[in-house]
N, C-alpha and C. Protein backbone atom coordinates (compact mmCIF):
# COMPACT_ATOMS: atom_id res chain seq x y z
N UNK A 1 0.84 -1.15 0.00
CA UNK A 1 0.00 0.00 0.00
C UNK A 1 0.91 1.24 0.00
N UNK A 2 0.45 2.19 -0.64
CA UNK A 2 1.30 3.75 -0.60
C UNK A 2 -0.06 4.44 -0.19
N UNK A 3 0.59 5.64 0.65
CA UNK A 3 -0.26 6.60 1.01
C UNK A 3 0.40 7.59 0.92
N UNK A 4 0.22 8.49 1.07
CA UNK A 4 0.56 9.95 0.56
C UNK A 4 0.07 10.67 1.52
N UNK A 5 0.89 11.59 2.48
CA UNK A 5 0.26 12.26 3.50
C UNK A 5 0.66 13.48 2.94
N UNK A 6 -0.25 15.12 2.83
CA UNK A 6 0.07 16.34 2.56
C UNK A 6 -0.15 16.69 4.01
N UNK A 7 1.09 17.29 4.01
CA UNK A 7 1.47 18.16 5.64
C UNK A 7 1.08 19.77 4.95
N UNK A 8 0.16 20.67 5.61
CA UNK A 8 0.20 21.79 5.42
C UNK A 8 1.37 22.48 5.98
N UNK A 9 1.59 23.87 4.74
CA UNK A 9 2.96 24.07 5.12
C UNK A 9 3.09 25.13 6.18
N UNK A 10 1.90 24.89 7.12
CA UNK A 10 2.08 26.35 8.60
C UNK A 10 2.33 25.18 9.27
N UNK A 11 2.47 23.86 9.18
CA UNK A 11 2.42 22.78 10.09
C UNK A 11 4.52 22.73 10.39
N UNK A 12 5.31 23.18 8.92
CA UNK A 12 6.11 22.95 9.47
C UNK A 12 6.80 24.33 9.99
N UNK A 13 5.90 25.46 10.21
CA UNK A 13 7.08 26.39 10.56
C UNK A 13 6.65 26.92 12.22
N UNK A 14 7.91 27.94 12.12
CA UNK A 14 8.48 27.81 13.84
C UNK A 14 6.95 27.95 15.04
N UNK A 15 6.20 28.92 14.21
CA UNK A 15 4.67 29.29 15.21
C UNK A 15 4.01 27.78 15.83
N UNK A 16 3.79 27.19 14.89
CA UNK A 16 3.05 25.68 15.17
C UNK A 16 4.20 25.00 15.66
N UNK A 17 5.29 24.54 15.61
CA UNK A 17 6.27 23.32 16.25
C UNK A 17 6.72 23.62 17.33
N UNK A 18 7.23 25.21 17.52
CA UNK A 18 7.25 25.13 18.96
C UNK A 18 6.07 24.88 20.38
N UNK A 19 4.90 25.44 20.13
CA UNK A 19 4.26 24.75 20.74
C UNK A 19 3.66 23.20 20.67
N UNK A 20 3.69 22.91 19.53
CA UNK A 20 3.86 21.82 19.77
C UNK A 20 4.40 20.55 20.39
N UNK A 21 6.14 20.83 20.10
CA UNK A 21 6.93 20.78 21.14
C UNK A 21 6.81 20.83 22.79
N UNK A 22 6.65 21.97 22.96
CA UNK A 22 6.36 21.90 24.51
C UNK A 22 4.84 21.30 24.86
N UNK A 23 3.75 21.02 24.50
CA UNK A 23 2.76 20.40 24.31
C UNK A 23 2.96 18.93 24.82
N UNK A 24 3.60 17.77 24.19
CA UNK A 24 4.39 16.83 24.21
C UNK A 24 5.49 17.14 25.12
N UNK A 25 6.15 18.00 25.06
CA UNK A 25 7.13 17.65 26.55
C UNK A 25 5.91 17.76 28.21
N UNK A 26 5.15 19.00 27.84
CA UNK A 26 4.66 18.61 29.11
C UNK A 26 3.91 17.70 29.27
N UNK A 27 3.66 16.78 28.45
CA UNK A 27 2.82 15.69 28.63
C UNK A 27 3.53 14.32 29.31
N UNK A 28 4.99 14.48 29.34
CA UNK A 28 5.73 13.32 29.16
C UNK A 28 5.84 12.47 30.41
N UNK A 29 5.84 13.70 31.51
CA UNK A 29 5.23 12.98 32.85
C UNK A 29 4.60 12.05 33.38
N UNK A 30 3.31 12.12 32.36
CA UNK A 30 2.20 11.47 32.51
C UNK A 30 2.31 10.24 32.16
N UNK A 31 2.83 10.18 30.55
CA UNK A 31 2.73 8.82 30.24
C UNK A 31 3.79 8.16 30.57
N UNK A 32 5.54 8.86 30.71
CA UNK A 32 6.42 8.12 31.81
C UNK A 32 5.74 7.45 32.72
N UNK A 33 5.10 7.69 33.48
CA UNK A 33 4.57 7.19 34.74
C UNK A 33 3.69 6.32 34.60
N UNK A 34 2.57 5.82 33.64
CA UNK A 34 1.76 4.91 33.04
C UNK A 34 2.22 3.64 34.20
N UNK A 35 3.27 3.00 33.63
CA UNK A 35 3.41 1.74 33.84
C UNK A 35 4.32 1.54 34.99
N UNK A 36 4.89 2.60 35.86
CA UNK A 36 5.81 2.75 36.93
C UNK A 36 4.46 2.26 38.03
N UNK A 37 5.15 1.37 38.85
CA UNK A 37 4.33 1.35 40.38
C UNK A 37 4.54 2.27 40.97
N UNK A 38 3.47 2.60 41.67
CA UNK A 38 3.35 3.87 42.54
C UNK A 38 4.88 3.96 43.72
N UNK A 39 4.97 3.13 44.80
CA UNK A 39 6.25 2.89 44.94
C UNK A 39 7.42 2.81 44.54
N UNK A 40 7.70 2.82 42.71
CA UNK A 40 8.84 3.49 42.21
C UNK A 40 8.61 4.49 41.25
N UNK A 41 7.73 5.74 41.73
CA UNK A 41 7.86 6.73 41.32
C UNK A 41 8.62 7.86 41.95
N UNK A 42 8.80 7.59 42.65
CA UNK A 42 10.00 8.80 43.25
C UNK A 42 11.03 8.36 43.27
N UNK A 43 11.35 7.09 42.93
CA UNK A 43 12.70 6.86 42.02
C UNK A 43 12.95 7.44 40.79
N UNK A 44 11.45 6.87 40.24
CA UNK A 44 11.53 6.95 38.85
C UNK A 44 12.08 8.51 38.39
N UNK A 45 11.35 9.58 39.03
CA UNK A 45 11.38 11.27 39.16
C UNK A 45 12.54 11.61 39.10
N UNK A 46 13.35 10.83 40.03
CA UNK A 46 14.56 11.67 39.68
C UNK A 46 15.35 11.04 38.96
N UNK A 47 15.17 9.70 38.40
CA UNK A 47 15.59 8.97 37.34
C UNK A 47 15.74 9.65 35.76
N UNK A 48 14.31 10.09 35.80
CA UNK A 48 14.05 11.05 34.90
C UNK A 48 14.67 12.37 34.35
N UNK A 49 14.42 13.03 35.85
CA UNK A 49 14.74 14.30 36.23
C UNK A 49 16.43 14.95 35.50
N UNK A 50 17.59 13.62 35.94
CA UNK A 50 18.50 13.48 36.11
C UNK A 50 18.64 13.07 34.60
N UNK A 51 18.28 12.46 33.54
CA UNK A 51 18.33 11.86 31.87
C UNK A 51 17.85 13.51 31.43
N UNK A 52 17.10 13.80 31.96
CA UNK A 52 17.02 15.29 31.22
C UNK A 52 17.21 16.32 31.66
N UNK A 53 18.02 16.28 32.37
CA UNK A 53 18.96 17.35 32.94
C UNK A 53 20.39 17.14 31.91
N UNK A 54 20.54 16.01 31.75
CA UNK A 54 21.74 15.10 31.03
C UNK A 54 21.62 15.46 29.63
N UNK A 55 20.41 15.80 28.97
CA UNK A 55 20.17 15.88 27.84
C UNK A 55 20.46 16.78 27.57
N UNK A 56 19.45 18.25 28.20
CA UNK A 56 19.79 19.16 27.70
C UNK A 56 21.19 20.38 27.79
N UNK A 57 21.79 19.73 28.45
CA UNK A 57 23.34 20.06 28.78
C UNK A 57 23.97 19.77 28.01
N UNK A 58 24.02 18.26 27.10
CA UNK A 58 24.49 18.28 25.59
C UNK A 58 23.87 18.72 24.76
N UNK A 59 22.34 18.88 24.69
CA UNK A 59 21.87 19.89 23.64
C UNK A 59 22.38 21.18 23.67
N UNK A 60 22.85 21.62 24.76
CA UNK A 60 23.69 22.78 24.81
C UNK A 60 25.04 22.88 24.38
N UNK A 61 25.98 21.61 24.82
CA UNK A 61 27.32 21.85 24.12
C UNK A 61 27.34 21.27 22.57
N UNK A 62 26.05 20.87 22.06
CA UNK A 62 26.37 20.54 20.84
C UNK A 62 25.94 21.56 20.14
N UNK A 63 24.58 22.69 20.25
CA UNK A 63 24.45 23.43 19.23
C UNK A 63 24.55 24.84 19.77
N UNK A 64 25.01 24.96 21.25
CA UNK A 64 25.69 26.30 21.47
C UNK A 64 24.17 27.32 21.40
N UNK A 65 24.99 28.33 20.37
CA UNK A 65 23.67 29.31 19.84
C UNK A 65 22.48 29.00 19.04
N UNK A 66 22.98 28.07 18.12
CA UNK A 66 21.84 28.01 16.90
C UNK A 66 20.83 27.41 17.60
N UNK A 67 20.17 27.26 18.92
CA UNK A 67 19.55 26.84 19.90
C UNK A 67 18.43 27.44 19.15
N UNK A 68 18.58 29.35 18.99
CA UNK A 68 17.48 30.02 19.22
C UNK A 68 17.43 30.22 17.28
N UNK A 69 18.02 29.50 16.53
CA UNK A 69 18.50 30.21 15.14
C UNK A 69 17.55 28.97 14.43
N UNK A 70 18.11 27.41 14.91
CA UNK A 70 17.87 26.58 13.75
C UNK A 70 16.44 25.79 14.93
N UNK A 71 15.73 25.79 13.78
CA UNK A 71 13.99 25.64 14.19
C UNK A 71 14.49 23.45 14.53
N UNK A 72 14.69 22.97 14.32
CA UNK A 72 14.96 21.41 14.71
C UNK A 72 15.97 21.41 16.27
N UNK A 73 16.99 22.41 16.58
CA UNK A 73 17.75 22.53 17.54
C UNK A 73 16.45 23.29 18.32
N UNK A 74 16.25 24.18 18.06
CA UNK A 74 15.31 24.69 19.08
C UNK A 74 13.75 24.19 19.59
N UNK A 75 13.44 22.97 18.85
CA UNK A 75 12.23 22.23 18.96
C UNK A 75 12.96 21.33 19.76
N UNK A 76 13.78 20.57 19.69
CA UNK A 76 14.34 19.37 20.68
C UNK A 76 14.51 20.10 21.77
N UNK A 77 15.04 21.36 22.01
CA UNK A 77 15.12 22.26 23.27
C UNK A 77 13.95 22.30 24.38
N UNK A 78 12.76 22.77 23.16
CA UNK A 78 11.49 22.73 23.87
C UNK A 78 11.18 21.79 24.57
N UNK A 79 11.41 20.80 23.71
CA UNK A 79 10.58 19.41 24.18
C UNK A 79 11.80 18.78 25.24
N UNK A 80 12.93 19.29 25.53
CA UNK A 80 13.93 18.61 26.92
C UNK A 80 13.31 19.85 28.12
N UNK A 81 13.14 20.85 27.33
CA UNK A 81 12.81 21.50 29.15
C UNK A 81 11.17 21.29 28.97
N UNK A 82 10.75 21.26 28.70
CA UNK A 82 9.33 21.01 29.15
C UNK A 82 9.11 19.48 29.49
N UNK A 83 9.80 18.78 29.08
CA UNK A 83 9.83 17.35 29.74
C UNK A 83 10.66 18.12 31.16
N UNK A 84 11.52 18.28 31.23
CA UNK A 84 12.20 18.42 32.84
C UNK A 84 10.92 18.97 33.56
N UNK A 85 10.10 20.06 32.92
CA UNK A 85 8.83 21.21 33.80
C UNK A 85 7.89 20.23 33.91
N UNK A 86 7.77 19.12 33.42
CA UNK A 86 6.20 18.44 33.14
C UNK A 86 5.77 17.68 34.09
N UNK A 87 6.86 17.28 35.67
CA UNK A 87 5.46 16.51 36.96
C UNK A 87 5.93 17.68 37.47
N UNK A 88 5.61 19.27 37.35
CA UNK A 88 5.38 20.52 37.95
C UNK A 88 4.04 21.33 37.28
N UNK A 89 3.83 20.69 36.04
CA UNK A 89 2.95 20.97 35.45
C UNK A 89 1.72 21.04 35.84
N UNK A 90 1.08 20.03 36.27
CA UNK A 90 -0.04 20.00 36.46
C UNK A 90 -0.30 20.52 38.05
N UNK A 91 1.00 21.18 39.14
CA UNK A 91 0.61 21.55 40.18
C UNK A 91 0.24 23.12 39.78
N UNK A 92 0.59 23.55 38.82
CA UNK A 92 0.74 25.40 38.65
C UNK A 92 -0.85 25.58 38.64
């Protein structure tokens, strides 16, 4: 089978992906936690916490500035700190 998907083209620029982005990061909490027992979730938290803290510290030494320049560096950005913000999320 072939299918053919047309992506409208406001779908790929910076207005729509960055929120999008953070959309999905703050969601990530949630479904991380799905299948964790309640008793290893505050492991799990800072298990987490600590992989994306890890992340975006090399997203930083790898693209420096073009963070805020190149729209794919700055969407993975979104989506590592709003995963780090996302079991704070739902207390705000």
């Amino acid at each position: 089978m072939l299918v053919y998907h047309k992506i409208p083209r406001h779908r790929l620029e910076r207005d729509y992906l960055i929120p999008f982005f953070r959309g999905i990061g703050r969601s990530r909490y949630v479904t991380r936690m799905l299948s964790v027992k309640p008793q290893h979730k505050p492991m799990a938290l800072l298990a987490y916490t600590c992989n994306d803290l890890r992340k975006i510290v090399l997203h930083l030494l790898k693209y420096k500035t073009k963070v805020s320049t190149d729209l794919i560096a700055a969407c993975e950005m979104e989506l590592y700190l709003n995963s780090l913000y996302s079991p704070f999320y739902l207390l705000a």
